[in-house]
Protein backbone atom coordinates (compact mmCIF):
# COMPACT_ATOMS: atom_id res chain seq x y z
CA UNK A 1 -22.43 20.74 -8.85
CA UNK A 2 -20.95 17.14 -8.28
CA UNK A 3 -21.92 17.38 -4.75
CA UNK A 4 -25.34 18.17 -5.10
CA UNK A 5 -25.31 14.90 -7.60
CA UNK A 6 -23.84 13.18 -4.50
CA UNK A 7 -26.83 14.38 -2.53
CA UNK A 8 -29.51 12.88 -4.85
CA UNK A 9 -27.87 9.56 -4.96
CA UNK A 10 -27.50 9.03 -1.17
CA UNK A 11 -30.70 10.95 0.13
CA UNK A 12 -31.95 7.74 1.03
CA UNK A 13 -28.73 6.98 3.63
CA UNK A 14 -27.75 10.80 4.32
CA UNK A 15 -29.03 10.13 7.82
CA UNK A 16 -26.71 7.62 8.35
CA UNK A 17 -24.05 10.06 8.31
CA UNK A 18 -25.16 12.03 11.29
CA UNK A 19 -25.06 8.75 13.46
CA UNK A 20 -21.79 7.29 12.31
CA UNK A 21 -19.26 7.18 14.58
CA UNK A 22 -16.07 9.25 12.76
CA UNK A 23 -12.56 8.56 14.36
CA UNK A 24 -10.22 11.69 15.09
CA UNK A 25 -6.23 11.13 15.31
CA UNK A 26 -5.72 14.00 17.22
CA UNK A 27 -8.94 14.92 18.67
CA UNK A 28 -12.04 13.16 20.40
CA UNK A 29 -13.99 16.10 19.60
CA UNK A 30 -16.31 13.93 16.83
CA UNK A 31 -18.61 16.79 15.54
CA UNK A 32 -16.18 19.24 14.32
CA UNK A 33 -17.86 21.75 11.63
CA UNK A 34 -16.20 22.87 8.47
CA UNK A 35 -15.49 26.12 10.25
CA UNK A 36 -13.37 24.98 12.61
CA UNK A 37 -11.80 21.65 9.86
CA UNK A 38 -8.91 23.76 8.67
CA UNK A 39 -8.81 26.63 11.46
CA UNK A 40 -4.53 27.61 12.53
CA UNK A 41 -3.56 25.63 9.61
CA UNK A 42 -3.97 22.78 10.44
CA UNK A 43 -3.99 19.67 8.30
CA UNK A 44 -6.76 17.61 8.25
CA UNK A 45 -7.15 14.72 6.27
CA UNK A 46 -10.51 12.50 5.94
CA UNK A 47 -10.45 8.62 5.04
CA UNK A 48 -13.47 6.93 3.33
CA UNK A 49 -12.65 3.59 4.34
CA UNK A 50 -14.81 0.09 2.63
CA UNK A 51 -14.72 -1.97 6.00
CA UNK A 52 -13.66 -2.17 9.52
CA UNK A 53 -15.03 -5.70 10.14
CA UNK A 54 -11.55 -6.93 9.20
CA UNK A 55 -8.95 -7.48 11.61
CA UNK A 56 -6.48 -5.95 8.65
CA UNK A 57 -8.40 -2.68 8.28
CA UNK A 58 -8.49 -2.24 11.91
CA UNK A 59 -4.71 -2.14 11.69
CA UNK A 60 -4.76 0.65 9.17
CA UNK A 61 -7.40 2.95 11.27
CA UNK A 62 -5.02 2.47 14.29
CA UNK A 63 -1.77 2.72 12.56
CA UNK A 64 -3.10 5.55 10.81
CA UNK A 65 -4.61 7.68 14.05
CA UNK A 66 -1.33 7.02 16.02
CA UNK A 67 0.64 8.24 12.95
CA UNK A 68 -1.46 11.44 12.67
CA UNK A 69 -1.21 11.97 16.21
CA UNK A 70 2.32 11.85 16.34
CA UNK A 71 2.87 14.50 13.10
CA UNK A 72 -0.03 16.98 14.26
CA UNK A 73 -2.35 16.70 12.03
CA UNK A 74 -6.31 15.62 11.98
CA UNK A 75 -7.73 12.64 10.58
CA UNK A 76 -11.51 12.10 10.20
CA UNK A 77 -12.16 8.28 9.30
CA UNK A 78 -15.30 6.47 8.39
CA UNK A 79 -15.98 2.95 7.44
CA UNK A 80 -19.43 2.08 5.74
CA UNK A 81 -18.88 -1.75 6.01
CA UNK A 82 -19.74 -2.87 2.35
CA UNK A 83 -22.27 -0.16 1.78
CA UNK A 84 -21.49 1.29 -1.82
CA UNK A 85 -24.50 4.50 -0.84
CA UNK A 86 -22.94 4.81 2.88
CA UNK A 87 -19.58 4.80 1.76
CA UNK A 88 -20.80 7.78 -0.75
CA UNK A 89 -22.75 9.47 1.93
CA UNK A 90 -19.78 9.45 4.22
CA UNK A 91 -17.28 10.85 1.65
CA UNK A 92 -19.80 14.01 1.60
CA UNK A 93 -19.82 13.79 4.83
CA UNK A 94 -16.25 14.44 4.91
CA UNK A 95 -16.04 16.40 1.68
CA UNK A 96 -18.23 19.34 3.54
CA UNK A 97 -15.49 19.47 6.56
CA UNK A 98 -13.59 20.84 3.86
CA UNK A 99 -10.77 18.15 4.73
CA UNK A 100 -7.48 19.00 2.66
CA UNK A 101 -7.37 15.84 1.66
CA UNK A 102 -9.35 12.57 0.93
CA UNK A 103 -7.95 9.48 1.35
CA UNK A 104 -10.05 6.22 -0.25
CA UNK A 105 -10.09 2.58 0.43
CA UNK A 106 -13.15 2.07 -1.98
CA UNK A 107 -15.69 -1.05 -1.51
CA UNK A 108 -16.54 -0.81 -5.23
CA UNK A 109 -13.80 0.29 -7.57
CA UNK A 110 -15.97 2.10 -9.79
CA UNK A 111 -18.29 3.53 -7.97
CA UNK A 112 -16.04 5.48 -6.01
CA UNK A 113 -15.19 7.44 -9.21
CA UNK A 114 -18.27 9.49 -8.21
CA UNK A 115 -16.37 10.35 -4.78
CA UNK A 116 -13.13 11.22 -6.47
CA UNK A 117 -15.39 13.72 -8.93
CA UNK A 118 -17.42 15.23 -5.81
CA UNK A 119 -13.79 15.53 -4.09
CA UNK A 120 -12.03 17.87 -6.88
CA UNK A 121 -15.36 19.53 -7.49
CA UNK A 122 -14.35 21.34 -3.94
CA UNK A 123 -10.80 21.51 -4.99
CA UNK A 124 -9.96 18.52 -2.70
CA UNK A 125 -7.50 15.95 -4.23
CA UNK A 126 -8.08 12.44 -3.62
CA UNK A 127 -5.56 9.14 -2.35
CA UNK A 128 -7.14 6.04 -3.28
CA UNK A 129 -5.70 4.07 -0.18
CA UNK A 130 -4.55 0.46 -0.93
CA UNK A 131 -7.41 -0.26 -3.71
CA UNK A 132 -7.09 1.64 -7.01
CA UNK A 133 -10.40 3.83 -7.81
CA UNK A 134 -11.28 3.16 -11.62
CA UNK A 135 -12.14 5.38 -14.51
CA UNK A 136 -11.05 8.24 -12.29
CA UNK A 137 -9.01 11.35 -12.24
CA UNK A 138 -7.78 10.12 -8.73
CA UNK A 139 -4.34 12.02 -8.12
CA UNK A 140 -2.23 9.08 -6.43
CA UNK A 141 -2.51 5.47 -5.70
CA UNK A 142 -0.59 3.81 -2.59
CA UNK A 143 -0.87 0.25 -2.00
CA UNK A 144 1.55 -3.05 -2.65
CA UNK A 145 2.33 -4.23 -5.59
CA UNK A 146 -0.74 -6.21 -6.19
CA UNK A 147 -0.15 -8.45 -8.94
CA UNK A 148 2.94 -9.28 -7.20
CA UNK A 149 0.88 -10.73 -4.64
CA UNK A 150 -0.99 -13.50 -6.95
CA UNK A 151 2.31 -14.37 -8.50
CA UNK A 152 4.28 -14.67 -4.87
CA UNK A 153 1.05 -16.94 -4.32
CA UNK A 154 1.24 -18.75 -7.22
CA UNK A 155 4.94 -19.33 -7.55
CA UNK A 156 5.36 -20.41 -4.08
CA UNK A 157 2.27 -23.22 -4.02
CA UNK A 158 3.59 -24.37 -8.06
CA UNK A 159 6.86 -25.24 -6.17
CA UNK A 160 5.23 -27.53 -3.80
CA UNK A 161 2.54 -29.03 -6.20
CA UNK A 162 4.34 -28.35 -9.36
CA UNK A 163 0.93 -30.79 -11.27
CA UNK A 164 -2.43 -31.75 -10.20
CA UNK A 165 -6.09 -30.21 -9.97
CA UNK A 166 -5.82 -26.58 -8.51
CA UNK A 167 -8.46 -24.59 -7.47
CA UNK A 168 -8.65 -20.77 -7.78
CA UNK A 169 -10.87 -18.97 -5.04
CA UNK A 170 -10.42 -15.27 -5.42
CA UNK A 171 -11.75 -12.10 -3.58
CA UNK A 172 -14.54 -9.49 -3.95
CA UNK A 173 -15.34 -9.25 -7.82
CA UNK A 174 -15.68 -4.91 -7.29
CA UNK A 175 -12.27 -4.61 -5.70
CA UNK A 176 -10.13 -4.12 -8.33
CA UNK A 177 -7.19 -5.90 -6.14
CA UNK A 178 -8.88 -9.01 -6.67
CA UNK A 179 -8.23 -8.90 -10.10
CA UNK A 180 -5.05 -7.68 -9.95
CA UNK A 181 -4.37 -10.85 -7.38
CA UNK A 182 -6.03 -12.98 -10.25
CA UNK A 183 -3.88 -11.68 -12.98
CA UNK A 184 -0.75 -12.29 -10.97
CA UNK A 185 -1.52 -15.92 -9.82
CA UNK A 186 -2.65 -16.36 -13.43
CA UNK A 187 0.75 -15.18 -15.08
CA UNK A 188 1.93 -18.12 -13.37
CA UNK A 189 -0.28 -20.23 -13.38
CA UNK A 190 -0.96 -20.45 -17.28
CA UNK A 191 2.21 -21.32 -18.82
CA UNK A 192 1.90 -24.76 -16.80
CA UNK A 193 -2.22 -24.95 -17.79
CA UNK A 194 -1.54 -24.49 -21.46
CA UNK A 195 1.47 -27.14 -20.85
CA UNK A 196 -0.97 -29.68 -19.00
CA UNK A 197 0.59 -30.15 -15.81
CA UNK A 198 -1.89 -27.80 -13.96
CA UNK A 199 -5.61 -28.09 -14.34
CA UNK A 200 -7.78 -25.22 -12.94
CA UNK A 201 -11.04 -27.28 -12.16
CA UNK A 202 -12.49 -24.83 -9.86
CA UNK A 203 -12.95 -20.82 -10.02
CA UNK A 204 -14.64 -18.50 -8.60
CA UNK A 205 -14.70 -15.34 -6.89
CA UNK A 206 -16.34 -14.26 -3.17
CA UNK A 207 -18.65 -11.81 -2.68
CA UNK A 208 -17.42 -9.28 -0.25
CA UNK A 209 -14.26 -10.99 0.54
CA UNK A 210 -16.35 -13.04 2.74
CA UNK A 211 -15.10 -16.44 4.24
CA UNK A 212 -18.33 -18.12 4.21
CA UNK A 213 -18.81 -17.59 0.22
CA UNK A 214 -15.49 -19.17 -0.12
CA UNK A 215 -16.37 -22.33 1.69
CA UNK A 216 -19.21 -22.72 -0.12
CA UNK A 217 -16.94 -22.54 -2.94
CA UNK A 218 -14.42 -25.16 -1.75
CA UNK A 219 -16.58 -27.60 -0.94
CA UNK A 220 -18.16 -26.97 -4.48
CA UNK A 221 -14.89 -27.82 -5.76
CA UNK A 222 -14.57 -30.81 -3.62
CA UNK A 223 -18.34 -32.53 -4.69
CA UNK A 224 -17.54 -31.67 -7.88
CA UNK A 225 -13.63 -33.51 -8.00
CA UNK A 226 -14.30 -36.09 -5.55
CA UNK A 227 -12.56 -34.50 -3.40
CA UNK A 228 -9.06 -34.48 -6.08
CA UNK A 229 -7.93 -31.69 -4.99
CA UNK A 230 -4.06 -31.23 -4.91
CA UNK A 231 -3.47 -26.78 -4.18
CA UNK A 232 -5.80 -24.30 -3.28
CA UNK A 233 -5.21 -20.66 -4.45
CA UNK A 234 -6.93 -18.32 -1.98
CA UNK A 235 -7.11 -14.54 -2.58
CA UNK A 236 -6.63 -13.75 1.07
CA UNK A 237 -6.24 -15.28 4.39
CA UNK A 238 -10.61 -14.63 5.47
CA UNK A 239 -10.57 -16.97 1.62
CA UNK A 240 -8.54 -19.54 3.23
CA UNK A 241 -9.92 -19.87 6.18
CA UNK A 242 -13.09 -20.72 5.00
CA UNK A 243 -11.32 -23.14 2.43
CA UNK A 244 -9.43 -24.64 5.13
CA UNK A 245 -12.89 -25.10 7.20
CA UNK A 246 -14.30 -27.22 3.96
CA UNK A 247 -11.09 -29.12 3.93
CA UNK A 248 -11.59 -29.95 7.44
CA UNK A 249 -14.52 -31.11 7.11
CA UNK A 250 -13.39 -33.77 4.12
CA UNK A 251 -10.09 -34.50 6.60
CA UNK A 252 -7.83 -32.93 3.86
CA UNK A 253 -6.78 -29.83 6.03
CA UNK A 254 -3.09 -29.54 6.11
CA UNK A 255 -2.86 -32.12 3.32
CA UNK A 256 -3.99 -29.77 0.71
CA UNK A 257 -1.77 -26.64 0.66
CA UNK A 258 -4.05 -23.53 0.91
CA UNK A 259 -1.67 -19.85 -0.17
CA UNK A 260 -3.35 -16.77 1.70
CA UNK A 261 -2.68 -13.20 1.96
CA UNK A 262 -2.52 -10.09 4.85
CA UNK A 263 -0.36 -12.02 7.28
CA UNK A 264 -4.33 -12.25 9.36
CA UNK A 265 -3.26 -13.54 13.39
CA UNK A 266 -5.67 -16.26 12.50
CA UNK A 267 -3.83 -17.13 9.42
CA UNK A 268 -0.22 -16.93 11.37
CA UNK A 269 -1.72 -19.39 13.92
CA UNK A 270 -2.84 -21.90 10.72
CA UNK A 271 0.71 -21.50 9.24
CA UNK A 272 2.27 -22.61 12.32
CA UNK A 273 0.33 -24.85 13.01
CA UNK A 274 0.57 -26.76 9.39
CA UNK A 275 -3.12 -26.11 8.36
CA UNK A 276 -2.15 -22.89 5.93
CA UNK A 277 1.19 -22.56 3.69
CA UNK A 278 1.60 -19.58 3.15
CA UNK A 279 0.85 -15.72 3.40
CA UNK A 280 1.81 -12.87 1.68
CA UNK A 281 2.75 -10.47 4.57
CA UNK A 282 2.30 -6.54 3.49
CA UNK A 283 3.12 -4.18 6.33
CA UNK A 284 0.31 -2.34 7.44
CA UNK A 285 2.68 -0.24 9.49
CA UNK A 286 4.21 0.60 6.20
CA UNK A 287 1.44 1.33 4.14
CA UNK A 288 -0.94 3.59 6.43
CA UNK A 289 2.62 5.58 7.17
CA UNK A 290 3.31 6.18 3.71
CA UNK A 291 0.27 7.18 2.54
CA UNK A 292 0.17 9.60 5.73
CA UNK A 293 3.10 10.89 4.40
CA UNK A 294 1.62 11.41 0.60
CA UNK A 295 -1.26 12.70 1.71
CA UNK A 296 0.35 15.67 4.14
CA UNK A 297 2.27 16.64 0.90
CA UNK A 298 -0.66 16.90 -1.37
CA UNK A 299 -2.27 18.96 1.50
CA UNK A 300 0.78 21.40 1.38
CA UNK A 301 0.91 21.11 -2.59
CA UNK A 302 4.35 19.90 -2.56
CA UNK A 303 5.76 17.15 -5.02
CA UNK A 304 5.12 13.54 -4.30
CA UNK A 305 7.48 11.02 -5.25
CA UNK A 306 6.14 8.06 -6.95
CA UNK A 307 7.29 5.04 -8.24
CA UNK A 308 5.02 3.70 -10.73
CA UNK A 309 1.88 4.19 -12.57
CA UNK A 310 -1.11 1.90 -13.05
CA UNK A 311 -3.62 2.60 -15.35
CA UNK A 312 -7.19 3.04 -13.79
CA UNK A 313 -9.11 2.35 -16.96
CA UNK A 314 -8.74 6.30 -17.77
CA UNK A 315 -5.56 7.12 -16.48
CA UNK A 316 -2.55 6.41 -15.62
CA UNK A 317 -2.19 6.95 -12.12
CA UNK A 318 0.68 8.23 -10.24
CA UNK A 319 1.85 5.44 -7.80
CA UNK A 320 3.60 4.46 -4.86
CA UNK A 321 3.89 0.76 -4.83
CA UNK A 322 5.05 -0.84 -1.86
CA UNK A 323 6.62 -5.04 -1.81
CA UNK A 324 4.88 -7.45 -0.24
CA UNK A 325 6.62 -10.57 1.55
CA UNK A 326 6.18 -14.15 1.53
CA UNK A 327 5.44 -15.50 4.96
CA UNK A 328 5.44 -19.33 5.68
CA UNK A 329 6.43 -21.55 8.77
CA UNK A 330 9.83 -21.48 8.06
CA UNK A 331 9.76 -17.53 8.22
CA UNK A 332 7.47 -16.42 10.74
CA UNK A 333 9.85 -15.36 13.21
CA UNK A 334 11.97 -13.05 10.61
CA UNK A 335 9.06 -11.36 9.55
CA UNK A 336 5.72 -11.40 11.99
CA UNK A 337 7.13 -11.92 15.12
CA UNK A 338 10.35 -9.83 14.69
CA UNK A 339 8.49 -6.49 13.42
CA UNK A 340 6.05 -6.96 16.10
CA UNK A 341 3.47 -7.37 13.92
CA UNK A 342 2.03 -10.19 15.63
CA UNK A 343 3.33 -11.20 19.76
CA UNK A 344 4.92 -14.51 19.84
CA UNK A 345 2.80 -16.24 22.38
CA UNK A 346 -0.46 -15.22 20.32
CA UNK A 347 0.84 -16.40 16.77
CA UNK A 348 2.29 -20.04 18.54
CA UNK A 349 -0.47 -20.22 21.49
CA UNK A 350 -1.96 -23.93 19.60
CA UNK A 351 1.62 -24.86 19.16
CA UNK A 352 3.30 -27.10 21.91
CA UNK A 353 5.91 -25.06 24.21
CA UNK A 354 8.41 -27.61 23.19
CA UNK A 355 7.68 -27.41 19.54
CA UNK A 356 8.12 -23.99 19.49
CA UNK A 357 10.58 -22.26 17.63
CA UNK A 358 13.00 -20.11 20.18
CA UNK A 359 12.59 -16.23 20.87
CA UNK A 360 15.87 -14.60 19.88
């Protein structure tokens, strides 16, 4: 059996498992046995999530467990923080509930594969949450339209700085949205390389998403142009933070326009205050409900509606792809501030009362 498979590879983290903290929507009773996972019919759903060190994934757990709460059914969540053998030790964690479904935010796109096998082994069928699971049989795919991200990114900052030395810092190298960020930015981006009026003299990716490999990577890009820089593509806003803490350090912050991505409270603050562009806002709110919503219907083995398909390296995946929004200065109260996503006084707290824009 796949699960047994499962049980070799994580022997050496299994005990992890036991001592990881595991989220409940609708109950606080943490140690529920797979006896008792499915008992009256009820739905319960378990979510294999990469990380909760971000303030973004945060959003999904909570949006997620108040969403559950609110339609009755169960959701068992676990985050292994970066840990490709945790993350698979969790996921049989959940798999031996006997949850009805699996939802997956995978650290490492092709890893998870093994979790998606291990999943329909038990006859459980598998939502890859947000990040696409590759070379898999997964059965549906909800997330944004991620390639639309990189070009809302691209198009926006080629506007402002339509020639000049760009620099291209992107996101985890085994999230497969980091590529399909890339491939977006780059479908704009190469028409005006091949033409001359852009050169790409920096790019790289960052390990784990994490801030501190991308300002090692700006200020790379700085030593290595003399500090020439004239745009700064970053993959998301913990990227451009830690690009915009280089630039500071050079005096170039909020001279050099920096893009971002997951509308980040940090990043609303930057944008307002002129140190960031841009963000590319995609409503968490959104996402976590609709997935919710896919999920409770492959539990009750009903038809899902999809939208698109995006091929997984051995598929083509059923999809529901969501649009993402381009958030700047100039928008922040239409979008952030008027869905709530952010409060007013948090995302303008460095601004001057008086330079404030006014609450409507």
């Amino acid at each position: 059996m796949v699960l047994r498979k499962l049980k070799k590879a994580t022997a050496l983290v299994g005990v992890l498992v036991l001592t990881t903290g595991i989220f409940a929507g609708c109950s606080s009773d943490n140690t529920n046995k797979s006896s008792d996972a499915n008992k009256d019919d009820e739905i319960v759903i378990g979510f294999s999530m990469d990380t909760l060190k971000e303030e973004r994934w945060q959003k999904d757990r909570d949006t997620l467990m108040a969403r559950a709460k609110e339609l009755g059914v169960k959701i068992l969540i676990q985050a292994a923080n970066g840990d490709d053998n945790k993350q698979i030790a969790q996921a049989e964690n959940l798999i031996s509930q006997g949850v009805d479904v699996l939802m997956v935010a995978p650290h490492n796109a092709e890893v998870a594969a093994t979790i998606v096998e291990a999943a329909h082994e038990e006859g459980i069928p598998v939502l890859s949450y947000d990040r696409l699971i590759k070379n898999s049989d997964v059965d549906v795919y909800v997330s944004f339209d991620n390639e639309k991200v990189g070009e809302l990114q691209a198009e926006y900052i080629t506007k402002l700085v339509p020639k000049g030395n760009y620099v291209y810092i992107g996101g985890a190298p085994t999230d497969n949205n980091a590529h399909l960020f890339k491939k977006g930015a780059m479908n704009i981006l190469k028409p005006l390389i091949e033409k001359g009026d852009i050169k790409l003299v920096y790019d790289q990716m960052s390990k784990d998403w994490q801030p501190s490999e991308a300002q090692k990577h700006m200020e790379n890009a700085l030593t290595a142009n003399k500090n020439n820089i004239d745009a700064v593509i970053c993959a998301n806003d913990g990227t451009a933070g830690g690009a915009i803490s280089a630039l500071s350090e050079q005096q170039l912050a909020g001279k050099v326009p920096v893009t971002g991505q997951d509308a980040e409270l940090a990043a609303c603050q930057r944008i307002v205050e002129g140190l960031q562009t841009m963000t590319v806002y995609k409503p968490i709110p959104k996402l976590a409900e609709t997935a919710l919503d896919v999920a409770i219907k492959l539990a009750k083995k009903e038809k899902v509606e999809t939208n698109a398909t995006v091929n997984n390296g051995k598929i083509d995946v059923p999809s529901v792809l969501l649009e993402p929004i381009v958030v700047d200065k100039d928008n922040m109260m239409d979008t952030i501030i008027k869905d709530g996503y952010h409060p007013y006084e948090e995302v303008y707290k460095n601004v001057p009362e008086d330079q404030r824009p006014k609450q409507k």
